[in-house]
N, C-alpha and C. Protein backbone atom coordinates (compact mmCIF):
# COMPACT_ATOMS: atom_id res chain seq x y z
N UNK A 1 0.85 -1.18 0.00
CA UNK A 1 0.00 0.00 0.00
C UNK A 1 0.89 1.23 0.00
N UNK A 2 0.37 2.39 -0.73
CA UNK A 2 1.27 3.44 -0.63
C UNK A 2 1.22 3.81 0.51
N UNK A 3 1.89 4.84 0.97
CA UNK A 3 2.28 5.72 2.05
C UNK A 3 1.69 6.85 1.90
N UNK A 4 1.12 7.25 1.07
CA UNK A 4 0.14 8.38 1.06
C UNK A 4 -0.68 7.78 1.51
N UNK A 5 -1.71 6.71 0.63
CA UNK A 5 -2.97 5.91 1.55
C UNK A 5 -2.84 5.91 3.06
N UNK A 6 -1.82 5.21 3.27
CA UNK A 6 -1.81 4.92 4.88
C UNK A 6 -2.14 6.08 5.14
N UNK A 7 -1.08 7.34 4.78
CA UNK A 7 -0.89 8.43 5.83
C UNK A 7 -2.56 9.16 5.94
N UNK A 8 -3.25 8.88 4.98
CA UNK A 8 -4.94 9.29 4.82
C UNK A 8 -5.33 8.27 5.77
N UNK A 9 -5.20 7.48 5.75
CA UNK A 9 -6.47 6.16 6.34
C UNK A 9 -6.20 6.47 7.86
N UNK A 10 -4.82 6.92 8.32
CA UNK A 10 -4.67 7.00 9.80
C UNK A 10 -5.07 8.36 10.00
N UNK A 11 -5.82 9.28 9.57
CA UNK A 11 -6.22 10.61 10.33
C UNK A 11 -7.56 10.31 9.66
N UNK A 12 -8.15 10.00 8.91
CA UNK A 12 -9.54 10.08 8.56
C UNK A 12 -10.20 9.02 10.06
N UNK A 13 -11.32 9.79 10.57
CA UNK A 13 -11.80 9.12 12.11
C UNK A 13 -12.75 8.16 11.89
N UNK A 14 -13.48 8.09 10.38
CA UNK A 14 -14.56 7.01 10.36
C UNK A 14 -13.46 5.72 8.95
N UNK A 15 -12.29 5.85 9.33
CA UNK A 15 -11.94 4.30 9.00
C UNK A 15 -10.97 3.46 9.95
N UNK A 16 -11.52 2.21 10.25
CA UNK A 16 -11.26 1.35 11.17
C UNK A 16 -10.16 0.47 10.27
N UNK A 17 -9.06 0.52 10.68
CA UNK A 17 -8.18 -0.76 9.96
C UNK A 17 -8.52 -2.08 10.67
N UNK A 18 -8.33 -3.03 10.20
CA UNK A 18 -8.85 -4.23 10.93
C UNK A 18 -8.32 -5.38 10.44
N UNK A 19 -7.05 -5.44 11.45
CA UNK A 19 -5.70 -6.87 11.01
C UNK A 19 -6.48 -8.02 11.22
N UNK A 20 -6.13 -8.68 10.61
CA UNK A 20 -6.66 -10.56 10.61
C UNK A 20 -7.59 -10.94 10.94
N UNK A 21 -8.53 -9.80 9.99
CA UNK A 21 -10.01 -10.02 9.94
C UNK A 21 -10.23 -10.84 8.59
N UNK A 22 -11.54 -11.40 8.64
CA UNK A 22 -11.95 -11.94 7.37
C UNK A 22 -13.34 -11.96 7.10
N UNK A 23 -13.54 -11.17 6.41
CA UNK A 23 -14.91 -10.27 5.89
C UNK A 23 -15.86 -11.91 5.76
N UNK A 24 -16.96 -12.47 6.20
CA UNK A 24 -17.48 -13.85 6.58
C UNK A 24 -18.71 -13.09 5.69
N UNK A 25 -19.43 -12.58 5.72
CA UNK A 25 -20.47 -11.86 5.07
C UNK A 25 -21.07 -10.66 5.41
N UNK A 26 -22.24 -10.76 4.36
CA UNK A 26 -23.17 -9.04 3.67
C UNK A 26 -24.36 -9.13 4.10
N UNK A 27 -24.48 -8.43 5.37
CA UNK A 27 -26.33 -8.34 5.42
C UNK A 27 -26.88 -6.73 4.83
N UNK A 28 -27.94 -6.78 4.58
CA UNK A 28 -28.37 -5.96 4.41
C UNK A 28 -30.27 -5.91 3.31
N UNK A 29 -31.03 -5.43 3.48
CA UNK A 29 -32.11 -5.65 2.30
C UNK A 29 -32.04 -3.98 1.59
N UNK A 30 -31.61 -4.44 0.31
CA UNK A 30 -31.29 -3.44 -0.94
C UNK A 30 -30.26 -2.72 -0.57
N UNK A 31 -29.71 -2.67 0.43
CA UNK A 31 -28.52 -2.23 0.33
C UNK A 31 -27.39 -2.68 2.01
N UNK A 32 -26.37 -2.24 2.05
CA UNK A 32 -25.52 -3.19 3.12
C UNK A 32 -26.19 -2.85 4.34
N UNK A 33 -26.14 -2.93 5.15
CA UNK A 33 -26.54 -2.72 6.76
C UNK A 33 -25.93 -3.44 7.56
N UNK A 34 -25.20 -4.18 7.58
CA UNK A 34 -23.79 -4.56 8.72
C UNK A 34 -22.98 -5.82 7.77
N UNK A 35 -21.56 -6.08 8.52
CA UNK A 35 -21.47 -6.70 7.85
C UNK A 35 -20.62 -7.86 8.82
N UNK A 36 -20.59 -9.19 8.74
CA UNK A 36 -20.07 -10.58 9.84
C UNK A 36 -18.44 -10.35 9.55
N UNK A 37 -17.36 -10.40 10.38
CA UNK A 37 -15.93 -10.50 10.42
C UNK A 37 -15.61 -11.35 11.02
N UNK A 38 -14.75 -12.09 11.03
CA UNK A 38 -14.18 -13.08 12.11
C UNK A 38 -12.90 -12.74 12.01
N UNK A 39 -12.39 -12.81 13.22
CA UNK A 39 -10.98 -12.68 13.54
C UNK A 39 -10.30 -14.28 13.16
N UNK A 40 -8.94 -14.38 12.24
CA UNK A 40 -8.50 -15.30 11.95
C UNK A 40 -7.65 -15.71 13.14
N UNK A 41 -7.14 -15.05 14.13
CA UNK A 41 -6.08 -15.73 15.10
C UNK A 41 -6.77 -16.20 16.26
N UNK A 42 -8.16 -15.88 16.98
CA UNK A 42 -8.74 -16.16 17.93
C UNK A 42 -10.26 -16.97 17.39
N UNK A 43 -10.56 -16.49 16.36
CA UNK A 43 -12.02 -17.71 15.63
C UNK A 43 -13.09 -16.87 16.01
N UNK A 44 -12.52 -15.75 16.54
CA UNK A 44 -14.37 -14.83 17.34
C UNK A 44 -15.07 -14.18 16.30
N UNK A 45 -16.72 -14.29 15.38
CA UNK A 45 -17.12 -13.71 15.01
C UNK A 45 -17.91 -12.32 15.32
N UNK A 46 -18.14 -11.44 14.82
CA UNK A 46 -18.34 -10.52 15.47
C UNK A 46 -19.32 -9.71 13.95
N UNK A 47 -20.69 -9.11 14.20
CA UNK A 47 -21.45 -8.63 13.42
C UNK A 47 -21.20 -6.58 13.90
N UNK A 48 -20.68 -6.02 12.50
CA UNK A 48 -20.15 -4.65 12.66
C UNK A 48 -21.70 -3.66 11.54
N UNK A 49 -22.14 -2.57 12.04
CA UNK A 49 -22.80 -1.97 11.10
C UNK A 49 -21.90 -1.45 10.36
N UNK A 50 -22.35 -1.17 8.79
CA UNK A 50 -21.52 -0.87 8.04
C UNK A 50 -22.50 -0.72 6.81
N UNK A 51 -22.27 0.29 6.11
CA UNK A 51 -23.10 1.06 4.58
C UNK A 51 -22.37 1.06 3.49
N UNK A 52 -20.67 0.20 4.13
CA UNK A 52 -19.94 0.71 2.59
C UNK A 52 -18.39 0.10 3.65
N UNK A 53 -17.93 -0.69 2.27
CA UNK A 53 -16.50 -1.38 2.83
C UNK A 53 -15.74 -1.32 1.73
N UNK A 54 -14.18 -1.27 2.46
CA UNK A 54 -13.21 -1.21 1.58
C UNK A 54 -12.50 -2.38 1.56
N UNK A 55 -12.17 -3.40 0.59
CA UNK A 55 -11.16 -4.43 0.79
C UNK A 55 -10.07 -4.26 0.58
N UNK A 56 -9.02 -4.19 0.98
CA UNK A 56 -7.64 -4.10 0.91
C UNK A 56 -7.14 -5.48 0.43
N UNK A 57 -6.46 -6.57 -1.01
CA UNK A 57 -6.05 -7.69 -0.65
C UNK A 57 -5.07 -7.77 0.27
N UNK A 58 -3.90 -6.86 -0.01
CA UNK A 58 -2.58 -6.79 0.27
C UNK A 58 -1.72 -6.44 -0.57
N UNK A 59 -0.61 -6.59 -0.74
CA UNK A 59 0.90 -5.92 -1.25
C UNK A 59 1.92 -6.92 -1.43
N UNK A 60 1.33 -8.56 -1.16
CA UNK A 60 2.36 -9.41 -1.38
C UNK A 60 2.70 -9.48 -2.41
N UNK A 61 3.22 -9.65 -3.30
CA UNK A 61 3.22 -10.93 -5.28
C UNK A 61 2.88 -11.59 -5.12
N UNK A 62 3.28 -12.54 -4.87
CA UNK A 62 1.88 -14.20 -4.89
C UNK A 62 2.67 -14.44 -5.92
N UNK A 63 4.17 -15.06 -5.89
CA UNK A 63 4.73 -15.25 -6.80
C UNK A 63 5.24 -16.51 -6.33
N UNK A 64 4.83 -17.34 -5.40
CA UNK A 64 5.58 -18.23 -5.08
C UNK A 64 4.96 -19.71 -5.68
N UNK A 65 3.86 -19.63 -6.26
CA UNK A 65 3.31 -20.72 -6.94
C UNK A 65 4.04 -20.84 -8.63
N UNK A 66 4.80 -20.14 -9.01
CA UNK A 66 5.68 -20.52 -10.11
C UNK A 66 6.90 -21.14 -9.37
N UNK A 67 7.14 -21.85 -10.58
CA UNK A 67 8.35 -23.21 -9.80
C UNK A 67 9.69 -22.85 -10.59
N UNK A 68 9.58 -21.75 -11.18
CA UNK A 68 10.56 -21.44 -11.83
C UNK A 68 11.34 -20.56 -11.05
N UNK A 69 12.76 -20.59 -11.27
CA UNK A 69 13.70 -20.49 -10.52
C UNK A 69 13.92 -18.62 -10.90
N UNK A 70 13.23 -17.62 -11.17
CA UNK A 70 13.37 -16.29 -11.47
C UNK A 70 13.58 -15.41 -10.11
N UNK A 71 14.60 -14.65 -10.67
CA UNK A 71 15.38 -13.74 -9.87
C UNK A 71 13.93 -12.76 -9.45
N UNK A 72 14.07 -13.03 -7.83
CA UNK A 72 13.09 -11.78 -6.99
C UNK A 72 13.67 -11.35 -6.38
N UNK A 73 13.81 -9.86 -5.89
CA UNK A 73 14.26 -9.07 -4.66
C UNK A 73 13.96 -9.65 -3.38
N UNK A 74 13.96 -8.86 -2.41
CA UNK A 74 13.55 -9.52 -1.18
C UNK A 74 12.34 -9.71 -0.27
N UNK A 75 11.49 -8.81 -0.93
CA UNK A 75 10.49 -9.04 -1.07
C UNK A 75 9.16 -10.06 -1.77
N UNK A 76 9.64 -10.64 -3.01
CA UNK A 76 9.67 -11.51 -3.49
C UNK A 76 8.69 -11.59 -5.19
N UNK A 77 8.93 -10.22 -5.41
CA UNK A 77 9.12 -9.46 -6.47
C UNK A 77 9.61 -9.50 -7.56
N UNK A 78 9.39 -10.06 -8.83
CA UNK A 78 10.16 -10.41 -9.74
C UNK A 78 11.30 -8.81 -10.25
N UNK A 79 12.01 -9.33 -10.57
CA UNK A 79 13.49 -8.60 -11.00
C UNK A 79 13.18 -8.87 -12.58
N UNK A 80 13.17 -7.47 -13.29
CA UNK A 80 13.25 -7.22 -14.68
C UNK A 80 14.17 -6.55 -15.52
N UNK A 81 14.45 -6.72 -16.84
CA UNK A 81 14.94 -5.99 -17.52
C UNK A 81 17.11 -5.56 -16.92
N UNK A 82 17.22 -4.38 -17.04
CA UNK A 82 18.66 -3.94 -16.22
C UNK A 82 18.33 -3.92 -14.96
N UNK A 83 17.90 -3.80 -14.69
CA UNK A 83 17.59 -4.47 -12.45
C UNK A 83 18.01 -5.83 -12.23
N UNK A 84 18.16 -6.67 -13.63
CA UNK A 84 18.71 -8.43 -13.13
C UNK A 84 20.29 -7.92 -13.03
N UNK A 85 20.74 -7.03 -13.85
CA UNK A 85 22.21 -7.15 -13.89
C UNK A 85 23.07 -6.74 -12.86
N UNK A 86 22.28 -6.28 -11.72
CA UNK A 86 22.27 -6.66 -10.57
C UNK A 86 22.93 -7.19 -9.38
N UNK A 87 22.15 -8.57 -10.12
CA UNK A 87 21.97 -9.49 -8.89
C UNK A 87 23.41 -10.51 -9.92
N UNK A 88 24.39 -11.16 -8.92
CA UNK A 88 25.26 -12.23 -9.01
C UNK A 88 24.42 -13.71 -10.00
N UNK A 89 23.80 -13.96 -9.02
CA UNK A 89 22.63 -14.95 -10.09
C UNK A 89 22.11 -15.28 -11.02
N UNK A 90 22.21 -14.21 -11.55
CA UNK A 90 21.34 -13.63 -12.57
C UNK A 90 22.32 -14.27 -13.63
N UNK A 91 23.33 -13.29 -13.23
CA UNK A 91 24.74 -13.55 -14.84
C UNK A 91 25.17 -15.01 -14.57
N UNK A 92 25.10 -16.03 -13.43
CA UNK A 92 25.65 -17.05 -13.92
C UNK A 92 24.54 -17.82 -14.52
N UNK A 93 23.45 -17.29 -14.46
CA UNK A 93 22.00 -18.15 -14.93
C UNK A 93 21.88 -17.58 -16.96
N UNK A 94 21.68 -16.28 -16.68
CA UNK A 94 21.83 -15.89 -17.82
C UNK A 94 22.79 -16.40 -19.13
N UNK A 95 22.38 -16.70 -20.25
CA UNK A 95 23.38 -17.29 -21.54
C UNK A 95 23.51 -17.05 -22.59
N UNK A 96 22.59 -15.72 -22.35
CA UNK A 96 22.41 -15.00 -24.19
C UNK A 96 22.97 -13.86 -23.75
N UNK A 97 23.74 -13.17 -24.84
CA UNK A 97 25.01 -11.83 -25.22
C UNK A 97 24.12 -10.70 -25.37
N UNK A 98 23.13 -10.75 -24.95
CA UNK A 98 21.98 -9.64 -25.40
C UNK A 98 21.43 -9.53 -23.55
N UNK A 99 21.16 -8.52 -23.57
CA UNK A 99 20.32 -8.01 -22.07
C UNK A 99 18.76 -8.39 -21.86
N UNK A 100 18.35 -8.62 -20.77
CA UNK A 100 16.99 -8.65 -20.87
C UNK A 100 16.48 -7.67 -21.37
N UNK A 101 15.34 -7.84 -22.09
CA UNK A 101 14.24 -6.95 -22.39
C UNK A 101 13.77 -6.05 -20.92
N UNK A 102 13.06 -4.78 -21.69
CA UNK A 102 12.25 -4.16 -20.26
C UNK A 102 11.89 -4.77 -19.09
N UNK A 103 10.52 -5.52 -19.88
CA UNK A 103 9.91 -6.54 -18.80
C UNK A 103 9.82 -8.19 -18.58
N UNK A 104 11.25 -8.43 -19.33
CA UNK A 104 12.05 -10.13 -19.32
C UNK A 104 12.40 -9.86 -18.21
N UNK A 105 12.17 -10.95 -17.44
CA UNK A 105 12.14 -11.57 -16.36
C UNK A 105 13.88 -12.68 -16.77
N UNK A 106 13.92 -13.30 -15.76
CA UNK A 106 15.53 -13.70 -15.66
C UNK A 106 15.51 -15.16 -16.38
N UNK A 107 14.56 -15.39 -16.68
CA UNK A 107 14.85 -16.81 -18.02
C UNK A 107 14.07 -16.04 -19.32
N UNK A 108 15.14 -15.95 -20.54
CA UNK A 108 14.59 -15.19 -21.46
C UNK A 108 13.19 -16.05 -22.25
N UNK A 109 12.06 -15.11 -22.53
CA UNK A 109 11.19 -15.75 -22.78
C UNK A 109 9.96 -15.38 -21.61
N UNK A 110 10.52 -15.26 -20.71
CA UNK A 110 9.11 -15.12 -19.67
C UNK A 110 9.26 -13.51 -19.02
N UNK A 111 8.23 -13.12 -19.34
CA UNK A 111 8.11 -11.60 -18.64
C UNK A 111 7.37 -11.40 -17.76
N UNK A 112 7.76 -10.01 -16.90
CA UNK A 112 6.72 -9.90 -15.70
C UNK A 112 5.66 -8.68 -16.11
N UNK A 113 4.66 -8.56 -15.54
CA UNK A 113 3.85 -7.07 -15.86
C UNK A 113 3.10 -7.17 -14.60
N UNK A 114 2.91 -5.69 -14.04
CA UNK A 114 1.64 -5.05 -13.31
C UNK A 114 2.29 -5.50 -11.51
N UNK A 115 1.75 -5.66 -10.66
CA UNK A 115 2.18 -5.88 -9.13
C UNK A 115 3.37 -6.89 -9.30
N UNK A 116 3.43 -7.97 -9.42
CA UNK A 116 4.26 -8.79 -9.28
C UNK A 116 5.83 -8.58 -9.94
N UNK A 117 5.46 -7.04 -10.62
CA UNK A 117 7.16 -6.70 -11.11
C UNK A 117 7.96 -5.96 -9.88
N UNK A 118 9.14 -6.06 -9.88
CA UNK A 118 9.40 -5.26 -8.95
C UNK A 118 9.87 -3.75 -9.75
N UNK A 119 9.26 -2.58 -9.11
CA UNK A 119 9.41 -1.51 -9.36
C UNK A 119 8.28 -0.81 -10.12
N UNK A 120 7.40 -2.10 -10.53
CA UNK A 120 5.85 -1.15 -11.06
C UNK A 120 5.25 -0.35 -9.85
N UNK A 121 4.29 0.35 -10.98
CA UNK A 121 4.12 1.15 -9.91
C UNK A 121 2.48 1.15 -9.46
N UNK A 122 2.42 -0.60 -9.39
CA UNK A 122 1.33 -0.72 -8.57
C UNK A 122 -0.56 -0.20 -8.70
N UNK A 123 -0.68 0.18 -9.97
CA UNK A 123 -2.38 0.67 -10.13
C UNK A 123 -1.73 -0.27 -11.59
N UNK A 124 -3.86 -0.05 -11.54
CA UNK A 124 -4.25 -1.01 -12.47
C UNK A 124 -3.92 -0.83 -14.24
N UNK A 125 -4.17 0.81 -14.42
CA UNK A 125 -3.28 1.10 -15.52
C UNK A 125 -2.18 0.90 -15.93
N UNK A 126 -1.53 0.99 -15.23
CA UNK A 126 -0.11 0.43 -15.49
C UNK A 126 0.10 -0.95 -15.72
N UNK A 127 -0.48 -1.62 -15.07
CA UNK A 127 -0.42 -3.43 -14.93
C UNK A 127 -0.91 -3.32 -16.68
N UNK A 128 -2.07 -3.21 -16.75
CA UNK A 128 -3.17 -3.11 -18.08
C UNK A 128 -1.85 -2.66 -19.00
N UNK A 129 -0.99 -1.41 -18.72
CA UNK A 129 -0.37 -1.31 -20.39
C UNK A 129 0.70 -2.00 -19.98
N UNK A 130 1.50 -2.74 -19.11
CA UNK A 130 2.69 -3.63 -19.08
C UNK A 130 2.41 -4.51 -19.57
N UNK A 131 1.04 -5.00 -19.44
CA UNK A 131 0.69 -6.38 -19.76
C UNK A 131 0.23 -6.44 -21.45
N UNK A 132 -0.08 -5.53 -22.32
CA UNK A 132 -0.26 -4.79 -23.50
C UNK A 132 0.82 -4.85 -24.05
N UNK A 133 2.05 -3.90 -23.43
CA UNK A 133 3.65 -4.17 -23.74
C UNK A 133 4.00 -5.35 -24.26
N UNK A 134 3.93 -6.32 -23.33
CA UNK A 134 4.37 -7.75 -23.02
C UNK A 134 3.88 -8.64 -24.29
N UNK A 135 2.18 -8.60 -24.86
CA UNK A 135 1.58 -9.32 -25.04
C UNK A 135 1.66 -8.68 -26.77
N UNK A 136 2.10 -7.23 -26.98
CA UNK A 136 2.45 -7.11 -28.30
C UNK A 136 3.82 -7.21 -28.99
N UNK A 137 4.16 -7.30 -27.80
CA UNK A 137 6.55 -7.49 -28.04
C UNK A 137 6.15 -8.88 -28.49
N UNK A 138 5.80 -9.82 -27.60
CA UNK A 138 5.73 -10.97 -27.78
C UNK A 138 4.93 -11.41 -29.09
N UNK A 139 3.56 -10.46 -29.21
CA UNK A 139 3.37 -11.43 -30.81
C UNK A 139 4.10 -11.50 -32.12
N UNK A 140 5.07 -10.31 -31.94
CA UNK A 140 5.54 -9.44 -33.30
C UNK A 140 7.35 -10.47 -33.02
N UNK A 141 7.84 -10.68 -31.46
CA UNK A 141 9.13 -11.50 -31.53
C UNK A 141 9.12 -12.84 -31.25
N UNK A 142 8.58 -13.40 -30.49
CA UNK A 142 8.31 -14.46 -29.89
C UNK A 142 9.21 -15.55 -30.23
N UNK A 143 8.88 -15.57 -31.46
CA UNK A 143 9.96 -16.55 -32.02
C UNK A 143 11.43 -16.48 -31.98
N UNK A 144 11.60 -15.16 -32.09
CA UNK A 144 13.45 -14.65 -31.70
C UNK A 144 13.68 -14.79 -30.21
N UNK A 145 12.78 -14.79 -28.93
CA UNK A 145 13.24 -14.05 -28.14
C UNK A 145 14.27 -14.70 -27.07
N UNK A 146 14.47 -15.66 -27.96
CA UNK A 146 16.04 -16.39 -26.67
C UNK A 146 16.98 -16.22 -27.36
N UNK A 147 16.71 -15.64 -29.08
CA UNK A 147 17.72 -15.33 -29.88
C UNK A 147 18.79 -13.96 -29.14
N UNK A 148 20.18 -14.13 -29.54
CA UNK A 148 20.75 -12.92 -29.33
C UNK A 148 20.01 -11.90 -30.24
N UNK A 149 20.34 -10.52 -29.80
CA UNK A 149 19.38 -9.71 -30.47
C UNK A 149 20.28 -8.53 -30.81
């Protein structure tokens, strides 16, 4: 989450942050009127009034269900483009005389776009034209792209 958000969400007085909650359900007839939370570390449900909610997922990547061995920061963030050249890893993994692309990711051929890159910048526009980037480099090279270039 940015740091502007936060720095809003902690002085505005009608929003409640609410750690290791899990939104359980929506009452309301035609429109919300409270809504069920349960706390995930203690199991206590608890019914809150409420006219209007914000979901936050989070800020992780969710990059850990690829089994492929691609260079992430420490966060766990894929590493793109001149940001691999970097990392030690990278160059003994790397085998083509040509640099990654923008948004090549550290086995040539696979790119990152939108949250899960490291250094995007996180809104949905951006994801939308990285992923546009990605998806027109790739129809027009595809076939070259482990080629030196």
């Amino acid at each position: 989450m940015s740091q502007y958000l936060i720095d809003q969400i902690n002085v505005t007085n009608n929003i409640k942050v609410c750690g290791y909650m899990v939104l359980t359900e929506m009452h309301g007839d035609g429109r919300l009127e409270k809504i069920t939370v349960e706390n995930i570390k203690t199991g206590s449900k608890e019914n809150v009034p409420a006219d209007s909610v914000f979901i936050f997922i989070g800020a992780k990547p969710c990059t850990d269900w690829m089994e492929l061995n691609l260079v992430r920061n420490d966060k766990g963030y894929l590493e793109t483009g001149r940001e691999l050249l970097r990392y030690e890893n990278f160059k003994k993994k790397w085998k083509l005389e040509r640099e990654p692309f923008l948004l090549e990711a550290s086995i040539p051929g696979i790119f990152a776009a939108g949250d899960v890159r490291a250094g995007a910048m996180n809104r949905i526009a951006s994801a939308v034209g990285e992923g546009a980037m990605v998806s027109k480099w790739s129809t027009n090279s595809w076939p070259n792209c482990s080629q030196n270039r």
